[in-house]
N, C-alpha and C. Protein backbone atom coordinates (compact mmCIF):
# COMPACT_ATOMS: atom_id res chain seq x y z
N UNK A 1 -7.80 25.22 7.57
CA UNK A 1 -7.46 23.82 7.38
C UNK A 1 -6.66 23.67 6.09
N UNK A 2 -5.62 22.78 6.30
CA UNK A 2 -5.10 22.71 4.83
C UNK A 2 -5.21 21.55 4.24
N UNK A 3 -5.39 21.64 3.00
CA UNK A 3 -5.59 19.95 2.46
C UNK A 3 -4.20 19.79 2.22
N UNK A 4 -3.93 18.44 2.02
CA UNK A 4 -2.37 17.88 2.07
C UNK A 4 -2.66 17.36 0.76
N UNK A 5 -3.55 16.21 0.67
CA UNK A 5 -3.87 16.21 -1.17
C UNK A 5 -4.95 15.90 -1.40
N UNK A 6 -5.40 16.55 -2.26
CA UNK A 6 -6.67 16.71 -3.09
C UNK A 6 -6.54 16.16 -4.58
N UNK A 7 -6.15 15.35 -4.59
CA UNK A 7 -5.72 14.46 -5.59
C UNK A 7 -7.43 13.44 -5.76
N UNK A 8 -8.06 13.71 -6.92
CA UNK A 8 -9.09 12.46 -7.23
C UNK A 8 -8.25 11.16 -7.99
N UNK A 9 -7.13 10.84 -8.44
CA UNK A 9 -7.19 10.01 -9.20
C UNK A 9 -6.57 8.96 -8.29
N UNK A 10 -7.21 7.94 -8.93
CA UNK A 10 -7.65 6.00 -8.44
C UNK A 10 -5.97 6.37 -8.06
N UNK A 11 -5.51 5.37 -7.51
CA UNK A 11 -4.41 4.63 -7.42
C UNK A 11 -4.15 3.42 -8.36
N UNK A 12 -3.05 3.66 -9.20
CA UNK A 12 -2.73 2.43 -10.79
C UNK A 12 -1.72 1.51 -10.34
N UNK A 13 -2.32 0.51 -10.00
CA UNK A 13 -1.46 -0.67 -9.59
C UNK A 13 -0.99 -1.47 -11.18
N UNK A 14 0.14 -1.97 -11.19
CA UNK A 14 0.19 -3.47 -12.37
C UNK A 14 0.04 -4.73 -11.71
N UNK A 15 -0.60 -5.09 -11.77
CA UNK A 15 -0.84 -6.35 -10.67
C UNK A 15 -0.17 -7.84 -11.41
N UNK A 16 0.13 -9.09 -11.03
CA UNK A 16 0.56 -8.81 -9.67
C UNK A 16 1.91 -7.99 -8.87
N UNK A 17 1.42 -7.89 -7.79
CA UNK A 17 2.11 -6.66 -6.78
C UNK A 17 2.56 -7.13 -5.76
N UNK A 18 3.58 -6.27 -5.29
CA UNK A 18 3.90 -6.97 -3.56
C UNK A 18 3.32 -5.45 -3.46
N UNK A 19 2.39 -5.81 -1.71
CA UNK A 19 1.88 -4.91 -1.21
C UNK A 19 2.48 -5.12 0.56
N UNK A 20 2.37 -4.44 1.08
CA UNK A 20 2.45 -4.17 2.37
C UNK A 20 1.42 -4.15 3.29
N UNK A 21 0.76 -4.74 4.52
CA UNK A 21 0.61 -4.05 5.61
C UNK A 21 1.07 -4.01 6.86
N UNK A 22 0.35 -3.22 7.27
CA UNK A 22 0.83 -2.63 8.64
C UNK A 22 0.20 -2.59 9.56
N UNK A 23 0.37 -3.85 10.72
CA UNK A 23 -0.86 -4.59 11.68
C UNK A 23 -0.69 -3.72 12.87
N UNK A 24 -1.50 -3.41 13.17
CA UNK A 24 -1.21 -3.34 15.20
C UNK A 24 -2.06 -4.46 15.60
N UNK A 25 -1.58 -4.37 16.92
CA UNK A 25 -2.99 -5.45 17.62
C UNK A 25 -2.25 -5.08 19.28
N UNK A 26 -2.29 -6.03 20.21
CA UNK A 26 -2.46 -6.08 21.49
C UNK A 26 -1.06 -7.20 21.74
N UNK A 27 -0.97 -8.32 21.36
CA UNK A 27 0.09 -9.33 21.30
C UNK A 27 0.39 -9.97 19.51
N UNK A 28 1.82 -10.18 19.57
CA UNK A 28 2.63 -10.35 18.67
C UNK A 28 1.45 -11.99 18.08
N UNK A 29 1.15 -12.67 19.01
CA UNK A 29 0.70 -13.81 18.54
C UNK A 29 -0.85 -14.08 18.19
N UNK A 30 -1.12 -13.29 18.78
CA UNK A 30 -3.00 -12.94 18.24
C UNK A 30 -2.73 -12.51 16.53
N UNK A 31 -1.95 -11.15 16.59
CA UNK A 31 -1.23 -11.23 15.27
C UNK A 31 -1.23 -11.98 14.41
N UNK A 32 -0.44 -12.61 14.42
CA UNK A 32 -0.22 -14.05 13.99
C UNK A 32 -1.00 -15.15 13.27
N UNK A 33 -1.75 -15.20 14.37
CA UNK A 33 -2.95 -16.32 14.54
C UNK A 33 -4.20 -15.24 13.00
N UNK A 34 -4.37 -14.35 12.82
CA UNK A 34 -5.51 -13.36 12.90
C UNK A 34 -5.09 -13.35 11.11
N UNK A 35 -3.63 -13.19 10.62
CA UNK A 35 -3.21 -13.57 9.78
C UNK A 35 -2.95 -14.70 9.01
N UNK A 36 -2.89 -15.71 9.71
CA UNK A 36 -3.13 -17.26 9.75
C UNK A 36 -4.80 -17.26 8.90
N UNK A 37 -5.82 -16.98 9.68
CA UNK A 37 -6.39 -16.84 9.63
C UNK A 37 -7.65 -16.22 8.04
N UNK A 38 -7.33 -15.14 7.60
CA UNK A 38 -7.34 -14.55 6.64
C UNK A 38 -6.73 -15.00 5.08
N UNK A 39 -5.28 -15.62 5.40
CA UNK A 39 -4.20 -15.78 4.62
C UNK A 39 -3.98 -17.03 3.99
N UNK A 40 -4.58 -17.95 5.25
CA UNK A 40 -4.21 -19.05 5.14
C UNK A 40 -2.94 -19.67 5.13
N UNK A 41 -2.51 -20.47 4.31
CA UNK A 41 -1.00 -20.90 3.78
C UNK A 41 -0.35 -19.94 2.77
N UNK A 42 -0.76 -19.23 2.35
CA UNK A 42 -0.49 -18.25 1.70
C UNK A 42 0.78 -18.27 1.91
N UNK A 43 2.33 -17.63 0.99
CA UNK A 43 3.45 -16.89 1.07
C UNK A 43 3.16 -15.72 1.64
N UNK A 44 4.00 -15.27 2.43
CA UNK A 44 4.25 -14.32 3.04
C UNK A 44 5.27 -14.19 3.77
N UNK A 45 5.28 -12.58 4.10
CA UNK A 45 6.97 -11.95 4.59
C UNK A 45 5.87 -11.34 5.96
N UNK A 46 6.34 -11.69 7.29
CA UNK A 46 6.17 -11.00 8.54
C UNK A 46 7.01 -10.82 9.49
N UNK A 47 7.18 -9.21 9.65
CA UNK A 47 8.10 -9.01 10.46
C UNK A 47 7.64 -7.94 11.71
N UNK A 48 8.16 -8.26 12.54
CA UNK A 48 7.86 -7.37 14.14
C UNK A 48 8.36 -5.66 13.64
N UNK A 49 7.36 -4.63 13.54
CA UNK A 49 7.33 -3.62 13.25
C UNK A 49 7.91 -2.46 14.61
N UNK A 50 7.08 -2.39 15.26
CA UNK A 50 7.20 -1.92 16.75
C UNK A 50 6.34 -1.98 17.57
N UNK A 51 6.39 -1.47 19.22
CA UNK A 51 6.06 -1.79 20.34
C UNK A 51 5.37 -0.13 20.88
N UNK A 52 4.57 0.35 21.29
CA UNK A 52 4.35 1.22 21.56
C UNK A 52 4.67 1.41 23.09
N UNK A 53 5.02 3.20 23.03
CA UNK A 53 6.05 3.59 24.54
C UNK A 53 5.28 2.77 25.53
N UNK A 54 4.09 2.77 25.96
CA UNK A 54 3.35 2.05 27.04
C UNK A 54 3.23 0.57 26.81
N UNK A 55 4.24 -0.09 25.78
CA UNK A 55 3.60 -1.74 25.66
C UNK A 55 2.48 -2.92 25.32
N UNK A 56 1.55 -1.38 24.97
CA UNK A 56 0.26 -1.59 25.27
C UNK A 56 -0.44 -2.37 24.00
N UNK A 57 0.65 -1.48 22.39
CA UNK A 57 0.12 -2.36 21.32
C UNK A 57 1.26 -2.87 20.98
N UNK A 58 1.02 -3.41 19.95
CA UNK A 58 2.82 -4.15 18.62
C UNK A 58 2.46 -4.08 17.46
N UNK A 59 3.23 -3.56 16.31
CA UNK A 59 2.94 -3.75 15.24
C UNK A 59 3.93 -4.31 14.39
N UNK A 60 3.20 -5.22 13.00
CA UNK A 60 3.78 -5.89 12.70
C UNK A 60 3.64 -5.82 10.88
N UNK A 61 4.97 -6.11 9.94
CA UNK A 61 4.27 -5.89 8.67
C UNK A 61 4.07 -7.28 7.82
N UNK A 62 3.20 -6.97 7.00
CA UNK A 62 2.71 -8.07 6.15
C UNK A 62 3.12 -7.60 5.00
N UNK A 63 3.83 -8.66 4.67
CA UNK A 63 4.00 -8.14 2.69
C UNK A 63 4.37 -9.46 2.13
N UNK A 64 3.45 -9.22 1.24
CA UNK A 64 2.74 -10.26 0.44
C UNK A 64 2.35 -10.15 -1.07
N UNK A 65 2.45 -11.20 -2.45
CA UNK A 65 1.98 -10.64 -3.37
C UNK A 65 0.51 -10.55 -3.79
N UNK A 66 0.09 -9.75 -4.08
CA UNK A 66 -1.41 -9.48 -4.67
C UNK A 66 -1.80 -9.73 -6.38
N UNK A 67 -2.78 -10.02 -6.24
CA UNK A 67 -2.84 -10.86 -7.76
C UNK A 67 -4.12 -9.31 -7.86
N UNK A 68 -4.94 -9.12 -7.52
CA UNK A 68 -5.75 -8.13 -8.47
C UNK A 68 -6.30 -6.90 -7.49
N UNK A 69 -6.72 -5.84 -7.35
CA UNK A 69 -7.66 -4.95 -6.99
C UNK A 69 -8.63 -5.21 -5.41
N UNK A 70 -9.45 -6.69 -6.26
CA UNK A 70 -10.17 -7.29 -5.67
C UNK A 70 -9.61 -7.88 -4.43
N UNK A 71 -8.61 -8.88 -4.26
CA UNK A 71 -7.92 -9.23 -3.50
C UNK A 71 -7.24 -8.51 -2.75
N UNK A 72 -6.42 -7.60 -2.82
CA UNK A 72 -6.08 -6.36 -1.91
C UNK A 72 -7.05 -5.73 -0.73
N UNK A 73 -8.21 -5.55 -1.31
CA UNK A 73 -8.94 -4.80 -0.57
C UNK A 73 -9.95 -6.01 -0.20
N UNK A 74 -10.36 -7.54 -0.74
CA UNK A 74 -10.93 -8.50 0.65
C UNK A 74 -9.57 -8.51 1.67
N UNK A 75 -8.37 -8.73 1.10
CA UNK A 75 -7.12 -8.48 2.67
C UNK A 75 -7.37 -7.46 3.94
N UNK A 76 -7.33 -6.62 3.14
CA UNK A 76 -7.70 -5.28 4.22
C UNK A 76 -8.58 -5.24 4.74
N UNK A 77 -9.87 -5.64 4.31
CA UNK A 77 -11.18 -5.52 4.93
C UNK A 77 -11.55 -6.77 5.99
N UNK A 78 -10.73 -7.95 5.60
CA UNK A 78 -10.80 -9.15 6.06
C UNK A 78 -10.18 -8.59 7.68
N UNK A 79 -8.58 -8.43 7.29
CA UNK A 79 -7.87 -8.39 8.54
C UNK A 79 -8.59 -7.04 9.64
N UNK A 80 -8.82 -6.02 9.15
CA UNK A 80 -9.48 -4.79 9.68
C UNK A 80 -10.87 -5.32 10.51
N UNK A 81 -11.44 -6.25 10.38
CA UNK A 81 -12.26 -6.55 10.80
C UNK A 81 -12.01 -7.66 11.68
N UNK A 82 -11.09 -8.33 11.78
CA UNK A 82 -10.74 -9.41 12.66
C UNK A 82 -10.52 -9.11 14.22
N UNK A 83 -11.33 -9.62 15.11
CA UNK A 83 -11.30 -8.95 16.26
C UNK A 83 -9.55 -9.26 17.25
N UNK A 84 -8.62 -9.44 16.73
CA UNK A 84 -6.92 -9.25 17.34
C UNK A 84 -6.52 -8.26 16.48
N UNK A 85 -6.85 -7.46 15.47
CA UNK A 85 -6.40 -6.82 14.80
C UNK A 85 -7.02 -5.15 15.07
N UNK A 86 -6.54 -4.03 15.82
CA UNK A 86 -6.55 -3.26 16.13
C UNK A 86 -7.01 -2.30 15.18
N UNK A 87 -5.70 -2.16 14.28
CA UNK A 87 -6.07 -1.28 13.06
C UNK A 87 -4.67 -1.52 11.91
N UNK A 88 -5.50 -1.74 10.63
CA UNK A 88 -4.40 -1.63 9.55
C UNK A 88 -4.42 -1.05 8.37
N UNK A 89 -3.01 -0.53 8.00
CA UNK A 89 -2.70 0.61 7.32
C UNK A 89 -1.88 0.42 6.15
């Protein structure tokens, strides 16, 4: 097996940040809604990412600014858990 990285150290953000994610789900508008949701009125940049060969998912990116640590990771954990939201990266 090979490790690719074995790197321990944190990740050093300067906050605030524009961060990225990267949604899948099932439809472009569950999406949407699921982000709505989480985000609220929030600013944000969303754009249609891609379509997988079978149609089956869509992905879409979120990028947005982040004010601290904390907030980054309730985003991720928020949307990751939202049942239209497949998986995000």
């Amino acid at each position: 097996m090979e490790i690719i990285n074995d790197s321990t150290h944190k990740l050093e953000l300067n906050y605030p940040c524009s961060w990225s994610y990267k949604l899948i789900g099932y439809e472009k508008e569950t999406i949407q809604r699921a982000i709505h949701e989480v985000i609220l009125e929030r600013e944000h940049n969303l754009e249609h990412s891609n379509v997988s060969k079978g149609g089956k998912y869509v992905s879409m990116n979120l990028d947005l600014v982040i004010q601290n640590e904390d907030e980054r990771n309730f985003i991720y954990e928020a949307l990751k858990a939202h049942q239209h939201i497949k998986m995000v990266l």
